[in-house]
PDB file of N, CA and C in Angstrom:
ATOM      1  N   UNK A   1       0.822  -1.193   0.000  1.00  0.00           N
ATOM      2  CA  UNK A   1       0.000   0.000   0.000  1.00  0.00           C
ATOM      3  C   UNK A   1       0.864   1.255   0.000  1.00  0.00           C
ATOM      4  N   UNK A   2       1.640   1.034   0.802  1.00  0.00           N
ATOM      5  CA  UNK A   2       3.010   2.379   1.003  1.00  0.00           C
ATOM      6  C   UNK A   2       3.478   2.676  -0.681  1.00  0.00           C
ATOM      7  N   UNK A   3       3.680   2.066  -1.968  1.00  0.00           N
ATOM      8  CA  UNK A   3       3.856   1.651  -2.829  1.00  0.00           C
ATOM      9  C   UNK A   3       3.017   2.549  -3.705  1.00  0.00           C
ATOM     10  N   UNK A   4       1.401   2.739  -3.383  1.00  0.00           N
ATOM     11  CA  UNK A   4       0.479   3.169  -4.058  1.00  0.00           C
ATOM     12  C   UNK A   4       0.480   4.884  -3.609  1.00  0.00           C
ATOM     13  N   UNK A   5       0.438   5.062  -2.264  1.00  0.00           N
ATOM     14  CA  UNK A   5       0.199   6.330  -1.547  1.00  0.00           C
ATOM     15  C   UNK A   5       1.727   7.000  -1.618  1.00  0.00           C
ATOM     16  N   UNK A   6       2.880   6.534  -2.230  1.00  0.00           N
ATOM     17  CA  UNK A   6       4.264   7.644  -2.769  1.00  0.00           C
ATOM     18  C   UNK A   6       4.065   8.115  -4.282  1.00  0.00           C
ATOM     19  N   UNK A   7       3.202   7.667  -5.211  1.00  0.00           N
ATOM     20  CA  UNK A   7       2.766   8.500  -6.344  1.00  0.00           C
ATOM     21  C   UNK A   7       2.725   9.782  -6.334  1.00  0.00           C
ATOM     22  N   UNK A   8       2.501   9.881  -5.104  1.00  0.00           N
ATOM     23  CA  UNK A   8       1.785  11.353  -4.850  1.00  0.00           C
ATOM     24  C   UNK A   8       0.511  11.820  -4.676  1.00  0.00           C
ATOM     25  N   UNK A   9       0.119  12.723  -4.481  1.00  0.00           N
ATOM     26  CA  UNK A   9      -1.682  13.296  -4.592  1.00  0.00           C
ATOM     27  C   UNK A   9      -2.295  12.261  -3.612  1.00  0.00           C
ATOM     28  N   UNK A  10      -3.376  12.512  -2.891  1.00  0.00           N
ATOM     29  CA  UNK A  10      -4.247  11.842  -2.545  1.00  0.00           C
ATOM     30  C   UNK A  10      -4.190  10.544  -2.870  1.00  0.00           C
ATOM     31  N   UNK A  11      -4.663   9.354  -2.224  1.00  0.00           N
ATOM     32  CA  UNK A  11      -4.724   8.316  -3.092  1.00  0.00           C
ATOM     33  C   UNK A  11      -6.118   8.054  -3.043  1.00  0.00           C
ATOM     34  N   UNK A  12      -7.003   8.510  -2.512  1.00  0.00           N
ATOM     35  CA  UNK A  12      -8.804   8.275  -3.321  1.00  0.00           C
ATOM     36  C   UNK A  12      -8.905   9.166  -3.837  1.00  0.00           C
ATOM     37  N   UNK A  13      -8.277  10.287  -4.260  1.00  0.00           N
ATOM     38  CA  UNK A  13      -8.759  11.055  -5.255  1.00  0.00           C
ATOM     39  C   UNK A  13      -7.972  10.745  -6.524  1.00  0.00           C
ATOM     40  N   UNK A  14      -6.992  10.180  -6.717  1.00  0.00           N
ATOM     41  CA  UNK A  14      -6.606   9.278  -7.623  1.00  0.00           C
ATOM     42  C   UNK A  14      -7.228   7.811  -8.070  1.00  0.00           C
ATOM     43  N   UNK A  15      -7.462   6.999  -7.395  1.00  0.00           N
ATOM     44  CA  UNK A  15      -9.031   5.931  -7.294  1.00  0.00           C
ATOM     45  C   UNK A  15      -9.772   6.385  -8.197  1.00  0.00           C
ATOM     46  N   UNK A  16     -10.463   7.700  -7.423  1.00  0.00           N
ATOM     47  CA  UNK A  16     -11.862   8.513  -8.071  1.00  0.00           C
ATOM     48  C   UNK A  16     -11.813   8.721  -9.571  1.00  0.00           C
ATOM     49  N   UNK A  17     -10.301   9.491  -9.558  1.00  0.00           N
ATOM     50  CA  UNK A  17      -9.983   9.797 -11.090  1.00  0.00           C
ATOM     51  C   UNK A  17      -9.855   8.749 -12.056  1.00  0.00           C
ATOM     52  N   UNK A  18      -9.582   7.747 -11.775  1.00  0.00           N
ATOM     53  CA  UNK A  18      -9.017   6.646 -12.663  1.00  0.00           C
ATOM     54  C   UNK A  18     -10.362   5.692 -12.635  1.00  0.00           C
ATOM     55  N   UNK A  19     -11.303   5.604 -12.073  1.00  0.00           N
ATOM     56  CA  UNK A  19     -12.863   5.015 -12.130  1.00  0.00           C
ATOM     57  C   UNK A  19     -13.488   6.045 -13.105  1.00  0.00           C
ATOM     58  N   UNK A  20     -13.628   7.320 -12.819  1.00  0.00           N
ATOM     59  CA  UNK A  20     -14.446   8.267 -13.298  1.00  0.00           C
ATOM     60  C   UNK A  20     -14.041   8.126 -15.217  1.00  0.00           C
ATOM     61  N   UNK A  21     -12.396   7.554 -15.454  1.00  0.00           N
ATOM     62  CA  UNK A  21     -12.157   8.292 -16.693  1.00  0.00           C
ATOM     63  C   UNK A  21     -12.131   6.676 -16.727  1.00  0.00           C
ATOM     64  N   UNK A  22     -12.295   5.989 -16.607  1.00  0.00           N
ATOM     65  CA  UNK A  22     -12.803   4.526 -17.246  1.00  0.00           C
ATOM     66  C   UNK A  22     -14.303   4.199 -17.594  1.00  0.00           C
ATOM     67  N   UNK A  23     -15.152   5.186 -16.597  1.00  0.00           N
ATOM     68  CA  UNK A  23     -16.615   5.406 -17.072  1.00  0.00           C
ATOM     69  C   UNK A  23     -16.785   5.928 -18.272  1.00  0.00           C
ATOM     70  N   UNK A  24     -15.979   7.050 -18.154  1.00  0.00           N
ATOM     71  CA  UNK A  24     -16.249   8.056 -19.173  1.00  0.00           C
ATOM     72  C   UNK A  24     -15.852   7.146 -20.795  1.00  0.00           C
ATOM     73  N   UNK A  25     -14.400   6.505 -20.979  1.00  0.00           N
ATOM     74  CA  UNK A  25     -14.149   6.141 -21.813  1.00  0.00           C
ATOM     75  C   UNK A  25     -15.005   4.936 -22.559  1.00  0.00           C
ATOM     76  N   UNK A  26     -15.545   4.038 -21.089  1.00  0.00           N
ATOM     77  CA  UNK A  26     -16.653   3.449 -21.785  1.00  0.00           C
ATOM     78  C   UNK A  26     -18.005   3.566 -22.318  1.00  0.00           C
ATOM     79  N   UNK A  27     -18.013   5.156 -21.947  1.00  0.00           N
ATOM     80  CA  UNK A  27     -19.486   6.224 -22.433  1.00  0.00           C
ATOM     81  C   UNK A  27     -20.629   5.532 -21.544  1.00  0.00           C
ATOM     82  N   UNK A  28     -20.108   5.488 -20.084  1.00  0.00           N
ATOM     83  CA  UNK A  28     -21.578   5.064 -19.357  1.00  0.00           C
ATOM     84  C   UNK A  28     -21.227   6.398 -18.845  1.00  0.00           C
ATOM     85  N   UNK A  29     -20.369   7.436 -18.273  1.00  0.00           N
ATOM     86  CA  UNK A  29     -20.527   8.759 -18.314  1.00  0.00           C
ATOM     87  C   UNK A  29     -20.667   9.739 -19.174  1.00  0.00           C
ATOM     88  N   UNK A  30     -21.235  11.062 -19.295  1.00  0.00           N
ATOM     89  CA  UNK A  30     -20.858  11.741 -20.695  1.00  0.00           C
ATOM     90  C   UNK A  30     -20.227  13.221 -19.455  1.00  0.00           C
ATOM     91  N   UNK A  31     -19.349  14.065 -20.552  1.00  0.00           N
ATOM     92  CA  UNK A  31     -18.268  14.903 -20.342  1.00  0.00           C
ATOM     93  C   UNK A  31     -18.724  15.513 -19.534  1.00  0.00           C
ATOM     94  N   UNK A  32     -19.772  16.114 -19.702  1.00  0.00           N
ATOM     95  CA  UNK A  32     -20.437  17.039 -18.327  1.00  0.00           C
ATOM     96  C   UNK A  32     -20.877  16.436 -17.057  1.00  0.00           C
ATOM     97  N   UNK A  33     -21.120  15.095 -16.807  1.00  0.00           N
ATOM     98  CA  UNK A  33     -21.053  14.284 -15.854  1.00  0.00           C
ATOM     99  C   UNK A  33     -19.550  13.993 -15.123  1.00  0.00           C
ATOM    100  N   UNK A  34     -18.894  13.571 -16.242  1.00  0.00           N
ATOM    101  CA  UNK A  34     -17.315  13.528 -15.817  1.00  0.00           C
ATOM    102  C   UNK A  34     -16.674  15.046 -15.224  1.00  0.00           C
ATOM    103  N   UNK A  35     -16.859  16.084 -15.821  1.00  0.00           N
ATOM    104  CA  UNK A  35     -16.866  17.696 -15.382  1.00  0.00           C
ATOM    105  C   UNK A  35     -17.407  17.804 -13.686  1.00  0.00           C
ATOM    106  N   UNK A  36     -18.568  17.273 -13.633  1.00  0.00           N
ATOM    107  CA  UNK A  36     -18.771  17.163 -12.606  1.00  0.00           C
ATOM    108  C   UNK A  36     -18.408  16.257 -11.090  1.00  0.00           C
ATOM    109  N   UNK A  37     -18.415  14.920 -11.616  1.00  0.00           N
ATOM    110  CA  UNK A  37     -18.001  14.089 -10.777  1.00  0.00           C
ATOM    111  C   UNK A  37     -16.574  14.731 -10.188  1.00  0.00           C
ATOM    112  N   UNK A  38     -15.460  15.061 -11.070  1.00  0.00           N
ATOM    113  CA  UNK A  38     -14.593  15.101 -10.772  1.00  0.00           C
ATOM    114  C   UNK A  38     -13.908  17.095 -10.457  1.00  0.00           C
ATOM    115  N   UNK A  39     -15.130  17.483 -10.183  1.00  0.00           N
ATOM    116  CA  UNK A  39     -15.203  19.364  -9.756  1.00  0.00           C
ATOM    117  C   UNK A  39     -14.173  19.885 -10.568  1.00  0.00           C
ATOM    118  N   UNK A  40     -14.270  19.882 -11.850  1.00  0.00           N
ATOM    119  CA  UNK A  40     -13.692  20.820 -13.103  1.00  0.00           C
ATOM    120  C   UNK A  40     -15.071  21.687 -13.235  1.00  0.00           C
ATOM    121  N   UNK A  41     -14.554  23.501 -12.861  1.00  0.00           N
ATOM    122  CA  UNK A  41     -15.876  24.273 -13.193  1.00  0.00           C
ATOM    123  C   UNK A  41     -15.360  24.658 -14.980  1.00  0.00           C
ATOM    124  N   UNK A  42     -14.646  24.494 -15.396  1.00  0.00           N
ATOM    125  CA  UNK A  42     -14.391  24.447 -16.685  1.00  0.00           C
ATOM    126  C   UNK A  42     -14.685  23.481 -17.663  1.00  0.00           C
ATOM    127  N   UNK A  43     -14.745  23.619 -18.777  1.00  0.00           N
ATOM    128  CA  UNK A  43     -14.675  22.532 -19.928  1.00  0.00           C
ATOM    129  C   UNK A  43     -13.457  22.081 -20.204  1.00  0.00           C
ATOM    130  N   UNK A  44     -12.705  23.441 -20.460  1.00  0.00           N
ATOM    131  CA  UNK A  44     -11.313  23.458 -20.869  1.00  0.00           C
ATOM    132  C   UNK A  44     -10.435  23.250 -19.931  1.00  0.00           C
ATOM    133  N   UNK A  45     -10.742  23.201 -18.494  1.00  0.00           N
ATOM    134  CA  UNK A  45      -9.840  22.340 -17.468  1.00  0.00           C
ATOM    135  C   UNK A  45     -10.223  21.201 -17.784  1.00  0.00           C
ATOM    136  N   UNK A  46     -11.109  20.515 -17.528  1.00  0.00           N
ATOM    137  CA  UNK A  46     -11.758  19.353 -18.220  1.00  0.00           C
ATOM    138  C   UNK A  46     -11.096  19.072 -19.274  1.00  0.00           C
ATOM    139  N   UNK A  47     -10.630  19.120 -20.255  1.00  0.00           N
ATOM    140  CA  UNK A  47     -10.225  18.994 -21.318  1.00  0.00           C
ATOM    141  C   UNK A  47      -8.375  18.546 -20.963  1.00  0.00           C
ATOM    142  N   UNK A  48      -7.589  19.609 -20.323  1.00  0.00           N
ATOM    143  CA  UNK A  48      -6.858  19.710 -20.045  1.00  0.00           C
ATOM    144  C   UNK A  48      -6.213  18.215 -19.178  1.00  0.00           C
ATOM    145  N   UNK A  49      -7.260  18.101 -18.226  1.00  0.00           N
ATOM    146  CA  UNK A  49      -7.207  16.819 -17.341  1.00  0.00           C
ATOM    147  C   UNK A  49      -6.968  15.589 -18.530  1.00  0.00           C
ATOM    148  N   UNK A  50      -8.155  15.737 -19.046  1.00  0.00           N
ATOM    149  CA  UNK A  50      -8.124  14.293 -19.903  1.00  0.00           C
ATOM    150  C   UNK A  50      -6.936  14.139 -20.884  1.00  0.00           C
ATOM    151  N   UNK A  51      -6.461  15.398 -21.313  1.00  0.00           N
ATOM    152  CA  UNK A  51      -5.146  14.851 -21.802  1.00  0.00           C
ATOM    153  C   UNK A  51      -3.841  14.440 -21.508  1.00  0.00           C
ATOM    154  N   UNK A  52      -3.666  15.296 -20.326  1.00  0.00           N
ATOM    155  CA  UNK A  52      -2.598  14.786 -18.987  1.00  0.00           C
ATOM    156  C   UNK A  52      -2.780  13.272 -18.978  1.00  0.00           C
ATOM    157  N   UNK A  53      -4.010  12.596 -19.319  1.00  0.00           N
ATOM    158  CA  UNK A  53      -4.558  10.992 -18.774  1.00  0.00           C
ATOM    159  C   UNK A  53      -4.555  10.362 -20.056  1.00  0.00           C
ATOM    160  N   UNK A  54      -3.735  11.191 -21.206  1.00  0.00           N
ATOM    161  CA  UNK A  54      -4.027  10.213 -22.295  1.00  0.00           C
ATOM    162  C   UNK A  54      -5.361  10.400 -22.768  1.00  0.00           C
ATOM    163  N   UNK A  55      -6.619  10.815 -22.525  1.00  0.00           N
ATOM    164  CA  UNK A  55      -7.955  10.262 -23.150  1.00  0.00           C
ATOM    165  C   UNK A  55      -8.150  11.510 -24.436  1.00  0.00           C
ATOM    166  N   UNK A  56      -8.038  11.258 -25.447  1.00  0.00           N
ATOM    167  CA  UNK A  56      -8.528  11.725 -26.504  1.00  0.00           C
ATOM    168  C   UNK A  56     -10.282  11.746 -26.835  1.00  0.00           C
ATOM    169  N   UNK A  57     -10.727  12.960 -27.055  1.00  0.00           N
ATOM    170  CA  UNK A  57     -12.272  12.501 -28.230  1.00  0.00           C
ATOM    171  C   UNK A  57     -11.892  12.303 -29.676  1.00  0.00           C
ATOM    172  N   UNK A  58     -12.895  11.203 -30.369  1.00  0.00           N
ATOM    173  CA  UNK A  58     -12.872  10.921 -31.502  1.00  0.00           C
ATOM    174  C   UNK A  58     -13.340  11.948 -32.160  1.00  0.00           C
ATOM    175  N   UNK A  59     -12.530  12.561 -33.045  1.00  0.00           N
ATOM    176  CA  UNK A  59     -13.551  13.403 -33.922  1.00  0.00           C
ATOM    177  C   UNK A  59     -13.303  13.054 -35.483  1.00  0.00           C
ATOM    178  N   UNK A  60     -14.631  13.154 -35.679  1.00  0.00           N
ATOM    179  CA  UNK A  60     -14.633  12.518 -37.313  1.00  0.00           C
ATOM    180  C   UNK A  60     -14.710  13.227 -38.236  1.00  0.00           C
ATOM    181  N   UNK A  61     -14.897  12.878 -39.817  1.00  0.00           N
ATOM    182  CA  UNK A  61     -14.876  13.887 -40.733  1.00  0.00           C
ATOM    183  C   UNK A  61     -16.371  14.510 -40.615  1.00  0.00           C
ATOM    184  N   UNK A  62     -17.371  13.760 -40.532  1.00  0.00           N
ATOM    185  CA  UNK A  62     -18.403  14.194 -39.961  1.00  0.00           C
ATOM    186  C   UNK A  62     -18.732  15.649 -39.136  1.00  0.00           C
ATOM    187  N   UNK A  63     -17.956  15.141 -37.851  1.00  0.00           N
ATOM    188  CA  UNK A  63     -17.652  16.547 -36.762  1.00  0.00           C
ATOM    189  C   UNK A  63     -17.219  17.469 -37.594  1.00  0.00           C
ATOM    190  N   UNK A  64     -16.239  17.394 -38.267  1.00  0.00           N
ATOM    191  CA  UNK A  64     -15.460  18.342 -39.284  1.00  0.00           C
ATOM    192  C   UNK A  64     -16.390  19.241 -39.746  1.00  0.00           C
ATOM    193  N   UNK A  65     -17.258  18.223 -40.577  1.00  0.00           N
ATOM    194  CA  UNK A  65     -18.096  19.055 -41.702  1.00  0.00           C
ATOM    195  C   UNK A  65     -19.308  19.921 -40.868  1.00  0.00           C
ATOM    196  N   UNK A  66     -19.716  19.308 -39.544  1.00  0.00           N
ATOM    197  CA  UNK A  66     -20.486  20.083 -38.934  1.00  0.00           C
ATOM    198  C   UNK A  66     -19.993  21.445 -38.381  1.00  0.00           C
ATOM    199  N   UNK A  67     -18.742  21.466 -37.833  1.00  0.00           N
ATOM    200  CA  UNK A  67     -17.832  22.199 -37.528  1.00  0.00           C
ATOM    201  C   UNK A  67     -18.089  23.596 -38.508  1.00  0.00           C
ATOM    202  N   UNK A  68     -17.358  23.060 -39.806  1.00  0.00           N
ATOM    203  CA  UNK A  68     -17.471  23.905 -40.674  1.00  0.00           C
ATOM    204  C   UNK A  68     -18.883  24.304 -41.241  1.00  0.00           C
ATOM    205  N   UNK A  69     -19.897  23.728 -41.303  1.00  0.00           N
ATOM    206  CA  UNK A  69     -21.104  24.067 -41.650  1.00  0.00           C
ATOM    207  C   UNK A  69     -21.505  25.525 -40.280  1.00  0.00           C
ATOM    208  N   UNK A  70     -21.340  25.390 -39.262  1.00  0.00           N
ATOM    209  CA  UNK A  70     -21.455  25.979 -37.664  1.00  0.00           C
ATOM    210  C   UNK A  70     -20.545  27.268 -38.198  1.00  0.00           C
ATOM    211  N   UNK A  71     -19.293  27.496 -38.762  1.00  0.00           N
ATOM    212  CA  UNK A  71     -18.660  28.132 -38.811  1.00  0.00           C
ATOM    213  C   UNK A  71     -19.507  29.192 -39.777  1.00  0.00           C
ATOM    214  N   UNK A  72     -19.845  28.498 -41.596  1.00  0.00           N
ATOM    215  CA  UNK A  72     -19.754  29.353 -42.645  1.00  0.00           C
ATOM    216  C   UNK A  72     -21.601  29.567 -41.839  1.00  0.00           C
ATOM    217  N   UNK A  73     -22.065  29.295 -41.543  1.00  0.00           N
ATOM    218  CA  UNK A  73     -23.106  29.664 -40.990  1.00  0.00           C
ATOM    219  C   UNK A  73     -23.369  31.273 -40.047  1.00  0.00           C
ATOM    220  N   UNK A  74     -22.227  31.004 -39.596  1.00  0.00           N
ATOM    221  CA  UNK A  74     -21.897  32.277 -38.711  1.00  0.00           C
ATOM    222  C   UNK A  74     -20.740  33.632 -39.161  1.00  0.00           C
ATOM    223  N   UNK A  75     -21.037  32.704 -40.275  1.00  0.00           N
ATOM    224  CA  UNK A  75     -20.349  34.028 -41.299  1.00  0.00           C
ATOM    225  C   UNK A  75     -18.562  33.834 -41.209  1.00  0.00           C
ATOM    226  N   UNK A  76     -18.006  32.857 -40.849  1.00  0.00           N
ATOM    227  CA  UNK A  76     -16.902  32.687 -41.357  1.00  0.00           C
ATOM    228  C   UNK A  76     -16.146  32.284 -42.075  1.00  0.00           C
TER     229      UNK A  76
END
């Protein structure tokens, strides 16, 4: 146990984190749930976290084209 708790940080709030982003990755959480569970008042801290952890979103050409449809829509 001594082993687990020299990582550093808390060790149930490390637990917490590493359950929460295994929910999330298996999409029984969604981002604003995960935002919450884990008290990010940001998106973009949120965001920030998950990449520190490795977790990427998929984004497709799809997203793309919506993206850009959202964009020339708004006049850009």
């Amino acid at each position: 146990m001594s082993r687990l708790s020299s990582g550093g940080g808390d060790l149930s709030r490390r637990f917490m984190e590493a359950l929460a982003i295994d929910e999330y990755r298996q999409g029984r959480v969604s981002k604003a749930e995960l935002r919450r569970i884990l008290g990010f008042e940001t998106r973009p801290a949120l965001d920030g976290f998950l990449k520190e952890h490795g977790v990427f979103e998929e984004y497709t050409l799809d997203d793309l084209e919506h993206d850009r449809q959202d964009l020339q829509r708004a006049g850009f």
